[in-house]
N, C-alpha and C. Protein backbone atom coordinates (compact mmCIF):
# COMPACT_ATOMS: atom_id res chain seq x y z
N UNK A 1 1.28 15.73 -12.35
CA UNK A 1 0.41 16.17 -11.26
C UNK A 1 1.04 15.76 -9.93
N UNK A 2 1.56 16.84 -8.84
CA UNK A 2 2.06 15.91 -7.73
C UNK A 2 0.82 15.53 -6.70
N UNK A 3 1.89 14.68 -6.00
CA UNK A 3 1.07 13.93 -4.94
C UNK A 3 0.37 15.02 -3.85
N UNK A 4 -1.28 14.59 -3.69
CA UNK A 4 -1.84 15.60 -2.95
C UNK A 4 -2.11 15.01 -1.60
N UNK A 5 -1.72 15.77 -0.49
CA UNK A 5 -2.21 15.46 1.23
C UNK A 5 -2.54 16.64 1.72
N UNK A 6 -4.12 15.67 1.98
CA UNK A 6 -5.76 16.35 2.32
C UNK A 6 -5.83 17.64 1.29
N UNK A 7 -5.49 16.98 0.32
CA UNK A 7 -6.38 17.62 -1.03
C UNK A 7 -5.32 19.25 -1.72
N UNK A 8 -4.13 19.37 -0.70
CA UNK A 8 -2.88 20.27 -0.98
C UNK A 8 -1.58 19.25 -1.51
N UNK A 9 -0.97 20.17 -2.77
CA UNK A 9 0.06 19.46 -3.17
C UNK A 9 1.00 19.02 -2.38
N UNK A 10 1.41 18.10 -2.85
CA UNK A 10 3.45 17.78 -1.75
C UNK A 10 4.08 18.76 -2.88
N UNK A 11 4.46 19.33 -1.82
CA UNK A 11 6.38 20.26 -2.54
C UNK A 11 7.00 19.06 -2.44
N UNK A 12 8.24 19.53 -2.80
CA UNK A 12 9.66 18.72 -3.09
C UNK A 12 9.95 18.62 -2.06
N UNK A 13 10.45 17.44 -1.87
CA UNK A 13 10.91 17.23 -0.19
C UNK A 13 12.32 16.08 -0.48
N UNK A 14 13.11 17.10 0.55
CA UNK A 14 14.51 15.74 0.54
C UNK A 14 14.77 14.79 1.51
N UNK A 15 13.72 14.75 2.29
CA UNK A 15 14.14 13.33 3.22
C UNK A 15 12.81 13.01 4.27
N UNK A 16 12.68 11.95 4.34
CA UNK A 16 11.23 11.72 5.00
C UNK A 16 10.87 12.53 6.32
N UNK A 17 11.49 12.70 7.21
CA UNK A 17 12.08 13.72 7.95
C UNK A 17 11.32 14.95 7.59
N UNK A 18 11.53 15.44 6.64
CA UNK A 18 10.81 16.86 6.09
C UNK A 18 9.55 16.30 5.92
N UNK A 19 9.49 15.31 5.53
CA UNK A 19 7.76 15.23 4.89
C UNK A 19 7.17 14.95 6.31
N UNK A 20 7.75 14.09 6.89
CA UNK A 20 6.78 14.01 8.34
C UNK A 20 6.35 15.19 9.32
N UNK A 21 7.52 16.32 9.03
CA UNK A 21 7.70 17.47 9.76
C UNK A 21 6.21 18.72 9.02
N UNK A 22 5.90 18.20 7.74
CA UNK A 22 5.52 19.14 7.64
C UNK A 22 3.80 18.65 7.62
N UNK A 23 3.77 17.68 7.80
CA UNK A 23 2.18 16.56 7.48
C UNK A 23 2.25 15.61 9.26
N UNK A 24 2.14 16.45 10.11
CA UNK A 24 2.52 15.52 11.46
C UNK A 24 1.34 14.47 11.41
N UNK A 25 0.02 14.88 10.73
CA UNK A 25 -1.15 13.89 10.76
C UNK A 25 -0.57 12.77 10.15
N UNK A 26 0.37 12.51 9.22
CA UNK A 26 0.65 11.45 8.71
C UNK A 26 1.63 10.16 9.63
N UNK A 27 2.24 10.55 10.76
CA UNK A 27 2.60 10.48 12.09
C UNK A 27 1.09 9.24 12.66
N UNK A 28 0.52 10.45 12.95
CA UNK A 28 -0.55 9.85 13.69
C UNK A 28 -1.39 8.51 13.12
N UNK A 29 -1.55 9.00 11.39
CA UNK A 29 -2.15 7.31 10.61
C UNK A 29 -1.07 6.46 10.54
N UNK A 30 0.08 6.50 10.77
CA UNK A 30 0.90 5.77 10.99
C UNK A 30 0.87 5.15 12.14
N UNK A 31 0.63 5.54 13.37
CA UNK A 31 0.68 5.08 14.93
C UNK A 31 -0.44 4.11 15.01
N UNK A 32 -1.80 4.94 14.19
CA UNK A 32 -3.09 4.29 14.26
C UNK A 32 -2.55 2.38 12.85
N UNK A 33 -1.99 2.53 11.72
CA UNK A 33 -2.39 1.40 11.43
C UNK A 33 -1.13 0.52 12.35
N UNK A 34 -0.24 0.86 12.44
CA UNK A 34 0.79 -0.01 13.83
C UNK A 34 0.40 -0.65 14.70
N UNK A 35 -0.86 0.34 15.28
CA UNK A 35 -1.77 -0.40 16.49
C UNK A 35 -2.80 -1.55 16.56
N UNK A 36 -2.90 -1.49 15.19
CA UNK A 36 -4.48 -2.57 14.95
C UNK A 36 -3.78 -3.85 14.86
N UNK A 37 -4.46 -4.72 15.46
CA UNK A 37 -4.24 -5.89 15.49
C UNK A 37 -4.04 -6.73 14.39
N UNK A 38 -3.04 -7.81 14.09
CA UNK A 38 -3.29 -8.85 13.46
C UNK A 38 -4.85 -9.60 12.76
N UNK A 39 -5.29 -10.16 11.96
CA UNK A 39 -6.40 -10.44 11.54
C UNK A 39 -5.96 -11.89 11.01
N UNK A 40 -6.84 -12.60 11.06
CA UNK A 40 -6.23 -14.41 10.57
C UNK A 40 -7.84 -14.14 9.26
N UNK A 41 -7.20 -14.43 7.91
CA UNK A 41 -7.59 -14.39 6.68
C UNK A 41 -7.77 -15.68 6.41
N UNK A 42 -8.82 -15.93 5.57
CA UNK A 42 -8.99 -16.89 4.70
C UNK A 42 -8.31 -17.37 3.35
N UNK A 43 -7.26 -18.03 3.63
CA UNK A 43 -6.51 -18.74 2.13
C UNK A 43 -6.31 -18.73 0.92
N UNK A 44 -8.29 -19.07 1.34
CA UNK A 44 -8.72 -19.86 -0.11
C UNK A 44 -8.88 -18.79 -1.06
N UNK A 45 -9.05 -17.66 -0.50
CA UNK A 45 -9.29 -16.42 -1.69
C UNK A 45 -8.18 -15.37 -1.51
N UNK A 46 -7.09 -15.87 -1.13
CA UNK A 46 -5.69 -14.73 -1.26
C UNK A 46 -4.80 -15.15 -2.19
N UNK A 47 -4.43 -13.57 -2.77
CA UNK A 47 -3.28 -13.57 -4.06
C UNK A 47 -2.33 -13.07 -3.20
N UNK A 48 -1.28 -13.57 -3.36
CA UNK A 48 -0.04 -13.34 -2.66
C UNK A 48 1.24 -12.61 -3.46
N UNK A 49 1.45 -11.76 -3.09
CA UNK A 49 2.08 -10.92 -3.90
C UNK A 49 3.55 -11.00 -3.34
N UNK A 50 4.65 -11.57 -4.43
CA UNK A 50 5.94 -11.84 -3.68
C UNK A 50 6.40 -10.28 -4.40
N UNK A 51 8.19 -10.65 -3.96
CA UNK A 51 8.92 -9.12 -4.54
C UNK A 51 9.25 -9.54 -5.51
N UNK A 52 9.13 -7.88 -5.66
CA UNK A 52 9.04 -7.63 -7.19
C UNK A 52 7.99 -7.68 -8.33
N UNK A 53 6.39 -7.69 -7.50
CA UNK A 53 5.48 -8.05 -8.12
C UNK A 53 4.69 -7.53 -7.87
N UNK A 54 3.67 -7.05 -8.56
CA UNK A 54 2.16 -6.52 -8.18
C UNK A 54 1.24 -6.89 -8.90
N UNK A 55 -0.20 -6.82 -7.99
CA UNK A 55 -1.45 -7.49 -8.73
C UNK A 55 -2.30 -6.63 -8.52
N UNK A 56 -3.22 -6.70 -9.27
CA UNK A 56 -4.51 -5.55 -9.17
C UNK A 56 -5.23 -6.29 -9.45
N UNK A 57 -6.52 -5.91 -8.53
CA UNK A 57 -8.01 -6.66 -8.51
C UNK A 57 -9.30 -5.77 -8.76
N UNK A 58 -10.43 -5.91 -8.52
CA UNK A 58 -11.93 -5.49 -8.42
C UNK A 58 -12.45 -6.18 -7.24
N UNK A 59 -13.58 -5.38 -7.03
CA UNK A 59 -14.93 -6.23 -5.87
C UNK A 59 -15.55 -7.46 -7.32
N UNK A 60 -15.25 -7.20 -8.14
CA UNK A 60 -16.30 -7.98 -9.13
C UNK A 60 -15.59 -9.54 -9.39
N UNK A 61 -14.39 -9.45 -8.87
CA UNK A 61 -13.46 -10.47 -9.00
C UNK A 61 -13.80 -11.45 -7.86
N UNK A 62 -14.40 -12.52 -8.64
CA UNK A 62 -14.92 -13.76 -7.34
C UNK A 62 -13.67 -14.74 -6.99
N UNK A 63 -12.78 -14.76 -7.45
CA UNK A 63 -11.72 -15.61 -6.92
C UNK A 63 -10.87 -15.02 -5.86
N UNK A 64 -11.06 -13.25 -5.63
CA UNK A 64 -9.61 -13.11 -5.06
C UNK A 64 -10.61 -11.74 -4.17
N UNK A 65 -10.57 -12.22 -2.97
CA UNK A 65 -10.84 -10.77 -2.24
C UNK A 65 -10.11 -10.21 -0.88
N UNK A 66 -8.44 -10.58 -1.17
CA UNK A 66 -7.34 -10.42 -0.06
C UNK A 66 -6.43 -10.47 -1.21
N UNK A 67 -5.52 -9.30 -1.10
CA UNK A 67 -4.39 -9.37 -1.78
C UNK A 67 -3.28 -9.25 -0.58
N UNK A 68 -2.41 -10.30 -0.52
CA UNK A 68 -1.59 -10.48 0.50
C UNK A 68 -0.15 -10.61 0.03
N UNK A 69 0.99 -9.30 0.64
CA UNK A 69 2.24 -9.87 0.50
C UNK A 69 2.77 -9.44 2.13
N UNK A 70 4.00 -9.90 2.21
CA UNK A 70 5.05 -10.24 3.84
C UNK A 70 6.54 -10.06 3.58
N UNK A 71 7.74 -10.06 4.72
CA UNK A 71 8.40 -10.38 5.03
C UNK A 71 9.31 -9.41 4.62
N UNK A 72 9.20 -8.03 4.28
CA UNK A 72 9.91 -7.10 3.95
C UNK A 72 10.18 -5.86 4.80
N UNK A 73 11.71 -5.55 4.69
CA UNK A 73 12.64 -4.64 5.42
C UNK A 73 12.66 -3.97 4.77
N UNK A 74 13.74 -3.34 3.65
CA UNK A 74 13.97 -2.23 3.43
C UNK A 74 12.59 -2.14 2.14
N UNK A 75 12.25 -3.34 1.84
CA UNK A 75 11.46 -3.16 1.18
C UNK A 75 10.18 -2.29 1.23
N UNK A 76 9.13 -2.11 0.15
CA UNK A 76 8.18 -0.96 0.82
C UNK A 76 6.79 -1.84 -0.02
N UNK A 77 5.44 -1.71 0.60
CA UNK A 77 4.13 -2.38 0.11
C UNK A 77 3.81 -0.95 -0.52
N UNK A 78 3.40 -1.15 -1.46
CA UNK A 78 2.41 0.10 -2.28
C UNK A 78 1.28 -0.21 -2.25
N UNK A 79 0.35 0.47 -2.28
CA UNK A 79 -1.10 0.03 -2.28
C UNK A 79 -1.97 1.51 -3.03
N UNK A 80 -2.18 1.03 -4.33
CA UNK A 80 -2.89 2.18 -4.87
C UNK A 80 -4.97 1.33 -4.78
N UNK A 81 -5.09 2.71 -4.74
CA UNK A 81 -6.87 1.84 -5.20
C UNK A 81 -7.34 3.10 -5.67
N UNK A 82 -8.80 2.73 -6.57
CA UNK A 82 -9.58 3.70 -6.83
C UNK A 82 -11.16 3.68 -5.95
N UNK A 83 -11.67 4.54 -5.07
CA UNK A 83 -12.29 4.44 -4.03
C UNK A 83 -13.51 4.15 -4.75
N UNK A 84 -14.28 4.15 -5.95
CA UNK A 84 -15.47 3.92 -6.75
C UNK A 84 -16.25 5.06 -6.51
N UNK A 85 -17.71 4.49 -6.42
CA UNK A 85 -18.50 5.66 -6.34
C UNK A 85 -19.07 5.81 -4.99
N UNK A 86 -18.33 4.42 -4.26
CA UNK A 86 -18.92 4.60 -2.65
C UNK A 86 -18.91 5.77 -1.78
N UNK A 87 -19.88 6.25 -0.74
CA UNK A 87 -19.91 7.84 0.25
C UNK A 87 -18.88 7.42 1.05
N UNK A 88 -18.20 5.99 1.28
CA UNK A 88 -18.01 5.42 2.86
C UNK A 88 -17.20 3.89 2.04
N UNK A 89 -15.92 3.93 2.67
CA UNK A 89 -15.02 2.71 2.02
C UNK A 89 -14.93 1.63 2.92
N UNK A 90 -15.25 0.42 2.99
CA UNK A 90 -14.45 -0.53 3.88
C UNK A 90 -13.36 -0.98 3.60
N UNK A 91 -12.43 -0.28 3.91
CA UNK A 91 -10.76 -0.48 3.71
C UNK A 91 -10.32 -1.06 5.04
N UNK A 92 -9.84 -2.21 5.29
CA UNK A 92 -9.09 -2.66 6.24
C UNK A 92 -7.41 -2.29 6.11
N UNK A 93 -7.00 -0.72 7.53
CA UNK A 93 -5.80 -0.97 7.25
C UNK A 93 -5.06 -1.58 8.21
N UNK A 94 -6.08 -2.43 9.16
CA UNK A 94 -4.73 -3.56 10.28
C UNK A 94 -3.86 -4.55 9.03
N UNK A 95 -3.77 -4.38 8.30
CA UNK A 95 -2.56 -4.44 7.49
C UNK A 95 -2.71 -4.30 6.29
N UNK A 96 -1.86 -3.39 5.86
CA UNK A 96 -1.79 -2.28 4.75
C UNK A 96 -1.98 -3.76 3.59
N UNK A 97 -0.79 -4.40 3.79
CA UNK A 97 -0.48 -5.22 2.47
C UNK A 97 -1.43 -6.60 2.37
N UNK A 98 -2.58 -6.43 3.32
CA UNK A 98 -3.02 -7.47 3.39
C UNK A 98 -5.01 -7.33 3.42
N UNK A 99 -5.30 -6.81 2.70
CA UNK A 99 -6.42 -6.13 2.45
C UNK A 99 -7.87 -6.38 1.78
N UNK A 100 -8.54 -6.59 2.92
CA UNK A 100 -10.27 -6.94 1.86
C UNK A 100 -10.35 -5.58 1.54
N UNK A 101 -11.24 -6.01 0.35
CA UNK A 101 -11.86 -5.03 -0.58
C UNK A 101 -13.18 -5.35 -0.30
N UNK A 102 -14.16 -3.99 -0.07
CA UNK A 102 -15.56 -3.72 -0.23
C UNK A 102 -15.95 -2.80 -0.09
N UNK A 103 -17.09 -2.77 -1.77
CA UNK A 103 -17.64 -1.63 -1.62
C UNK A 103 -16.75 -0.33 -2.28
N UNK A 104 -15.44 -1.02 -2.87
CA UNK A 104 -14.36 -0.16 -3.51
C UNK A 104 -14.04 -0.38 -4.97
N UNK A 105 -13.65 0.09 -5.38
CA UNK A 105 -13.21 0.28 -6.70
C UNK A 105 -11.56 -0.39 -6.88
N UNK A 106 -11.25 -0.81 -7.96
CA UNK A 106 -9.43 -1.16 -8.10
C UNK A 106 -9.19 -1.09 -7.18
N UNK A 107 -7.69 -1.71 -6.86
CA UNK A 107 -6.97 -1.79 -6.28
C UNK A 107 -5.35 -2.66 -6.68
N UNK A 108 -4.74 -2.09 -6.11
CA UNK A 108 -3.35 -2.58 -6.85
C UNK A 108 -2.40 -2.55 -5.48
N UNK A 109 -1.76 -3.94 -5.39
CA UNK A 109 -0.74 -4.03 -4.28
C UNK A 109 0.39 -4.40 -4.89
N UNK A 110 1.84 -3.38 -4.35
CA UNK A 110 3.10 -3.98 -5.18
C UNK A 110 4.17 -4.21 -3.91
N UNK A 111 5.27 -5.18 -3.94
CA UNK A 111 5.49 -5.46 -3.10
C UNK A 111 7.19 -4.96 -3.51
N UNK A 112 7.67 -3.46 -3.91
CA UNK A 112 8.80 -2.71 -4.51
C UNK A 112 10.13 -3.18 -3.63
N UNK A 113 11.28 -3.08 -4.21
CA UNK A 113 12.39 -3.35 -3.99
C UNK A 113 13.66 -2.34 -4.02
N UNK A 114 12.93 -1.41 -5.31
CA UNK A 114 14.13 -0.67 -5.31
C UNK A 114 14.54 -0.25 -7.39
N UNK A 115 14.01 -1.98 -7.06
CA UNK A 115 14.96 -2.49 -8.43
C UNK A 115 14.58 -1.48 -9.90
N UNK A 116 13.48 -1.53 -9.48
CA UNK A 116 13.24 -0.39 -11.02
C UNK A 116 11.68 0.20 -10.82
N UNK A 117 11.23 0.81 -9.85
CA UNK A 117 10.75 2.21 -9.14
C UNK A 117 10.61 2.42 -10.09
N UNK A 118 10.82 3.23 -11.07
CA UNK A 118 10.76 4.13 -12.11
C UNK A 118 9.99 3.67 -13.08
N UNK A 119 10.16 2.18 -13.80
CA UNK A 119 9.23 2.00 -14.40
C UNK A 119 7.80 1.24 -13.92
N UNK A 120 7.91 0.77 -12.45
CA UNK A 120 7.26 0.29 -12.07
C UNK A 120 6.02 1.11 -11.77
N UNK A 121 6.08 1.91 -10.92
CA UNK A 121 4.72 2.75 -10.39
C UNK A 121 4.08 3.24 -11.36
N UNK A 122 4.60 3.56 -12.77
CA UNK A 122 3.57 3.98 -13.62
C UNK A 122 2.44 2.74 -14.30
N UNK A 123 3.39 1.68 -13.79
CA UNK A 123 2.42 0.27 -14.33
C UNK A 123 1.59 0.22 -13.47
N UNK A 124 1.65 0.37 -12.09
CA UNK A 124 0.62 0.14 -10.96
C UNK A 124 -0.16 1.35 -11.13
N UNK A 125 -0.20 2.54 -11.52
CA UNK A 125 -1.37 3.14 -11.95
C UNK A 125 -1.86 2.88 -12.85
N UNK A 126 -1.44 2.62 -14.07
CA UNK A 126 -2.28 1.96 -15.35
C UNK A 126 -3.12 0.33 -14.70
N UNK A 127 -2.51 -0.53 -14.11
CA UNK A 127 -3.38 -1.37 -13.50
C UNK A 127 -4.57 -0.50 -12.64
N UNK A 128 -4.34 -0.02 -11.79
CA UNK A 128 -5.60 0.64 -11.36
C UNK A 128 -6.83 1.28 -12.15
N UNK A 129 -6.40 2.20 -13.21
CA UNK A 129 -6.94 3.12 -13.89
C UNK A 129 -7.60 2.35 -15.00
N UNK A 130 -7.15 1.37 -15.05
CA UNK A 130 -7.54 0.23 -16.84
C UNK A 130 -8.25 -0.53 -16.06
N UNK A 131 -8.52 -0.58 -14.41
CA UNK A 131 -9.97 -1.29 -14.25
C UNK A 131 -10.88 -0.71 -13.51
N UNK A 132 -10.55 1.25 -13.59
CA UNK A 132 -11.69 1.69 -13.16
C UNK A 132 -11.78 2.69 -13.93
N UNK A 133 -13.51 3.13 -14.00
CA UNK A 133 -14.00 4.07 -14.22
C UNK A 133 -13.84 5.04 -13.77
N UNK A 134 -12.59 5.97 -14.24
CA UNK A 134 -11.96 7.20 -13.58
C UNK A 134 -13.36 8.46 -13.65
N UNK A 135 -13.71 8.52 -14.97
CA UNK A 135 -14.73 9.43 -15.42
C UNK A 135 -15.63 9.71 -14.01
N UNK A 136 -15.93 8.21 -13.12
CA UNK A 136 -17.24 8.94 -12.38
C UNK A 136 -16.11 9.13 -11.25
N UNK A 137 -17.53 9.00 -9.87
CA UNK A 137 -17.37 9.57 -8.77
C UNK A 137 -15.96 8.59 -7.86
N UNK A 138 -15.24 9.26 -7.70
CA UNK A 138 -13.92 8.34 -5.98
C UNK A 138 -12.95 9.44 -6.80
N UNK A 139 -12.12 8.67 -5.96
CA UNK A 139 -10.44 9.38 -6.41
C UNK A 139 -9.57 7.97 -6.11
N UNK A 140 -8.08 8.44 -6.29
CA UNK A 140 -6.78 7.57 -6.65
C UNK A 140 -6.05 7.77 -5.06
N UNK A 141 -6.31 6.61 -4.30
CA UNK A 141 -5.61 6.94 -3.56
C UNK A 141 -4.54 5.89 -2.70
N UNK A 142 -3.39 6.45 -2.04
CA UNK A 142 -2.18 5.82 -1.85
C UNK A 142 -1.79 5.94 -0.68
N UNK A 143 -1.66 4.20 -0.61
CA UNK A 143 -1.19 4.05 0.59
C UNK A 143 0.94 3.33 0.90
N UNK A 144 1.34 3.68 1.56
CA UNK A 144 2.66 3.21 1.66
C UNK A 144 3.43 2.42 3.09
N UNK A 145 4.23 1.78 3.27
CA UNK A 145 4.21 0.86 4.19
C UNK A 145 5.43 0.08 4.03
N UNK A 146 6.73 0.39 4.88
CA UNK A 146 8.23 -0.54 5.01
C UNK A 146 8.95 0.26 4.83
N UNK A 147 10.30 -0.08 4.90
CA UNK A 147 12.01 0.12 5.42
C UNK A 147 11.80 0.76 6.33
N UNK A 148 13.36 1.11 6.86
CA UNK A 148 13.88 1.27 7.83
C UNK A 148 14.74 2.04 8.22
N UNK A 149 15.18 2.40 9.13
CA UNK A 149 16.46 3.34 9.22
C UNK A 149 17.91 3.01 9.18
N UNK A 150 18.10 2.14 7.91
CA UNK A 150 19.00 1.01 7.88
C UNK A 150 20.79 2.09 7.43
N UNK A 151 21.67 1.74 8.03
CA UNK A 151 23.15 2.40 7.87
C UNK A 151 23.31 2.80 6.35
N UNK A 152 23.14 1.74 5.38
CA UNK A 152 23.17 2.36 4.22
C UNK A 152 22.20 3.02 3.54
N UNK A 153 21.26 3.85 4.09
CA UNK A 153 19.77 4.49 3.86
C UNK A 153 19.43 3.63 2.70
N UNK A 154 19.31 2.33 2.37
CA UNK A 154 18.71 1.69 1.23
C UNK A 154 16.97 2.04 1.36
N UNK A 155 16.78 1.90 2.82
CA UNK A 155 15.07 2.35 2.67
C UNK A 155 14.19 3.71 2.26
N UNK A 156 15.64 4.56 2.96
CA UNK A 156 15.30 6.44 3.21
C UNK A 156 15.14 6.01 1.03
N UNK A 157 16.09 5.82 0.92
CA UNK A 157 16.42 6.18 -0.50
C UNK A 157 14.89 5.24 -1.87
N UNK A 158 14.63 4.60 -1.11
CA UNK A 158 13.29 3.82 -1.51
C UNK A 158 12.14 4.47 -1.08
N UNK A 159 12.19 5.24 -0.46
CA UNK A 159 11.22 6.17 -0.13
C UNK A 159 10.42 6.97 -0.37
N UNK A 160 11.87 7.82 -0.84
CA UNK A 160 11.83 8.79 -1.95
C UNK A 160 11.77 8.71 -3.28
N UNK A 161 12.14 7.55 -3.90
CA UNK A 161 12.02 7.27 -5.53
C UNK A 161 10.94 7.16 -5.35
N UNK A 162 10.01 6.53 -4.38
CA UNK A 162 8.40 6.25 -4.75
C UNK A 162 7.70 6.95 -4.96
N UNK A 163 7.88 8.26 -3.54
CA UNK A 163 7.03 9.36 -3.60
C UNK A 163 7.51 10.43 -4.87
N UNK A 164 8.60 10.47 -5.32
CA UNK A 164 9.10 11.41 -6.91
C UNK A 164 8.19 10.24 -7.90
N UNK A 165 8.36 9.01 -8.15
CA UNK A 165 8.04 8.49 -9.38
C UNK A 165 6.04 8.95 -9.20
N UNK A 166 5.82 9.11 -8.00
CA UNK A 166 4.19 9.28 -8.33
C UNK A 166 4.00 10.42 -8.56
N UNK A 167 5.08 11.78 -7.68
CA UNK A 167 4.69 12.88 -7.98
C UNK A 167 5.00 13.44 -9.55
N UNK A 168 5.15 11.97 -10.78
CA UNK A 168 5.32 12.24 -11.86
C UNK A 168 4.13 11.76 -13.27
N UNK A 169 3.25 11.77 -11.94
CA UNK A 169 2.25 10.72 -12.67
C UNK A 169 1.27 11.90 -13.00
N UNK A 170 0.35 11.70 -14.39
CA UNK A 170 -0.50 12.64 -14.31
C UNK A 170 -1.81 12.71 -13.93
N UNK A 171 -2.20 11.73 -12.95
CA UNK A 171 -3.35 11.82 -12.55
C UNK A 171 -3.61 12.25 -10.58
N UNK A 172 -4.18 12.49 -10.24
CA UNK A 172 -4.09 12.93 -8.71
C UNK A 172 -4.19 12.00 -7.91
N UNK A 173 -3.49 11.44 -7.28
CA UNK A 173 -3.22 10.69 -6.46
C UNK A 173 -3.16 11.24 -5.01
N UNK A 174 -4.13 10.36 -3.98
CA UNK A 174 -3.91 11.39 -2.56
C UNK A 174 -3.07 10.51 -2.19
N UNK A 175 -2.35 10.84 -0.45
CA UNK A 175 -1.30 9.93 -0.13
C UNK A 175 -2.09 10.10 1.23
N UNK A 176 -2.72 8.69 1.69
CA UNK A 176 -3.41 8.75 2.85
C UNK A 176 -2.87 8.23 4.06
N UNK A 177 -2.12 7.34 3.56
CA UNK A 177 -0.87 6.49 4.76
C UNK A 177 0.37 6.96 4.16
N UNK A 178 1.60 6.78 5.51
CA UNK A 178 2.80 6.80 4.77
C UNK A 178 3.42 6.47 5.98
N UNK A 179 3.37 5.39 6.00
CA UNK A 179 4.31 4.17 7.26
C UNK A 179 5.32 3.85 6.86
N UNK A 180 6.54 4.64 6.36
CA UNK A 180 7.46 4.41 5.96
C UNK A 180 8.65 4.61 6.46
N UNK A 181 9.93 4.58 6.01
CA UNK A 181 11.68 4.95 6.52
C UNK A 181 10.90 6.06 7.29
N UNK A 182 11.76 6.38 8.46
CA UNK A 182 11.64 7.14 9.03
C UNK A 182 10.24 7.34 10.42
N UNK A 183 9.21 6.94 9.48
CA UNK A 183 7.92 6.65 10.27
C UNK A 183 7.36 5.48 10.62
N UNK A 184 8.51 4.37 10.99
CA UNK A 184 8.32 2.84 10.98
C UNK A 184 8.72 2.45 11.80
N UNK A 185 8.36 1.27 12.64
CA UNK A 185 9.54 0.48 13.63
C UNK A 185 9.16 -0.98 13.20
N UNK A 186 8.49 -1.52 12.49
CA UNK A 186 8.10 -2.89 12.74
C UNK A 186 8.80 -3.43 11.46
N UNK A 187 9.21 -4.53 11.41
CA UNK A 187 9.56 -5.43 10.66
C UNK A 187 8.06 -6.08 10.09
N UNK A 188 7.87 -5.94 8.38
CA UNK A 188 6.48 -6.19 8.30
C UNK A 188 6.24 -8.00 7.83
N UNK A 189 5.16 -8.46 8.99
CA UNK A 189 5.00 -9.89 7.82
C UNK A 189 3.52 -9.93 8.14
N UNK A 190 2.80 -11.10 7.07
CA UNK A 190 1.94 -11.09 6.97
C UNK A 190 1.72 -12.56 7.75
N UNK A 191 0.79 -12.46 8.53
CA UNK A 191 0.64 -14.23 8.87
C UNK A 191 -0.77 -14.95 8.53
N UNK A 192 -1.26 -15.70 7.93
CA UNK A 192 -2.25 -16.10 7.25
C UNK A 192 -2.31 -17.60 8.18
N UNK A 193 -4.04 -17.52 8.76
CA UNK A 193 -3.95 -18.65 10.11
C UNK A 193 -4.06 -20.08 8.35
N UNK A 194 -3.27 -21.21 8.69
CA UNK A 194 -3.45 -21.94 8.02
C UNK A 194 -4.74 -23.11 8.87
N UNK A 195 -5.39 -23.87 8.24
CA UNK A 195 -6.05 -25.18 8.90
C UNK A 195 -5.65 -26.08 9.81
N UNK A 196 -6.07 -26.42 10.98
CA UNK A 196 -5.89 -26.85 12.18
C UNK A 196 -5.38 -28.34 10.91
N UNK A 197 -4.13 -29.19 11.78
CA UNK A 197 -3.73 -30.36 11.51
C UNK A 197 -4.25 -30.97 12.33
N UNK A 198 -4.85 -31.83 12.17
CA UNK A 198 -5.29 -32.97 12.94
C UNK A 198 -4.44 -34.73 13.01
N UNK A 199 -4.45 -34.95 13.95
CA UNK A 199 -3.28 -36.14 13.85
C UNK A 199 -4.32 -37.28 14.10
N UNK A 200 -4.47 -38.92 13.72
CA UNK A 200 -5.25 -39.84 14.43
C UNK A 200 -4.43 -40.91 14.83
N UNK A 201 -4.51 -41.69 15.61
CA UNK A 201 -4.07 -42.63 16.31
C UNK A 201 -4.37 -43.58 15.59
N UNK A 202 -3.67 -44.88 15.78
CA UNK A 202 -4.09 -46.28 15.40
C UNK A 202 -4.76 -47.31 16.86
């Protein structure tokens, strides 16, 4: 099933370039999550997702309601979720990779490299899908986020394995962000305010 934006398939596309050219709205959710400010998160309930790794959660999950990963260039954040049966999502995207959940269904953050794309994204939909109730009401939807316009296109080329390995998946997946090679300028990190140190005197 390929990847659908605003509910029409993606054709085949050879370079991000084309895809931006032909989806300019995707331009614009790009400008919009760039712009939102920083947010200082609470600690005590973030899973931190290094490279090469992804985690998937629920709203029903009382230990973890921030899935947080940082510090990646050519690298790229994936972010699949299943929207539940909510009319209206509270999705925070002042940062893609760094995200409360409410009021939503699954969610799955991977923090990709490159290294094996291929078998990876089909695991991050089976994490999503094995903790939601596809049968009722939401949909599957995808968000993307990193590299760069780096000399050896390591990012352009991470780009594109992502968006082919999903447009190989058989379930419908929308693509709602795509802050990626080509549609990026920021170097992404995550900053998490830690607890004021306090010093005492003698």
């Amino acid at each position: 099933m390929p990847l659908l934006i605003q509910n029409r398939a993606l054709d085949r596309i050879t370079s991000t370039g084309e895809l931006f050219d032909r989806h300019p709205h995707l331009k614009e959710n790009a400008r919009t999550f760039r712009s939102q400010p920083l947010v200082d998160v609470d600690p005590k309930c973030l899973l931190y997702v290094q490279q090469r790794e992804f985690a998937a959660t629920t709203p029903a999950d009382k230990s973890v309601s921030v899935i947080g990963s940082g510090d990646a260039t050519t690298c790229h954040f994936v972010v699949l979720r299943h929207t539940g049966n909510a009319s209206f999502i509270e999705f925070s995207l002042w940062a893609l990779f760094c995200m409360c959940i409410y009021r939503s269904g699954a969610v799955c953050l991977a923090h990709c490299d490159g290294s094996c794309t291929w078998s990876e994204i089909p695991l991050i939909v089976k994490a999503v899908t094995s903790l939601s109730n596809v049968s009722k009401e939401g949909r599957l939807e995808l968000h993307l986020a990193g590299g760069f316009n780096d000399e050896s296109k390591t990012s352009h080329k991470l780009s594109l394995n992502i968006l082919a390995a999903f447009q190989k998946q058989k379930e419908e997946i929308h693509l709602e962000t795509c802050c990626i090679t080509g549609n990026f300028v920021a170097h992404l990190l995550l900053f998490i305010k830690s607890p004021p140190v306090t010093s005492s005197s003698n």
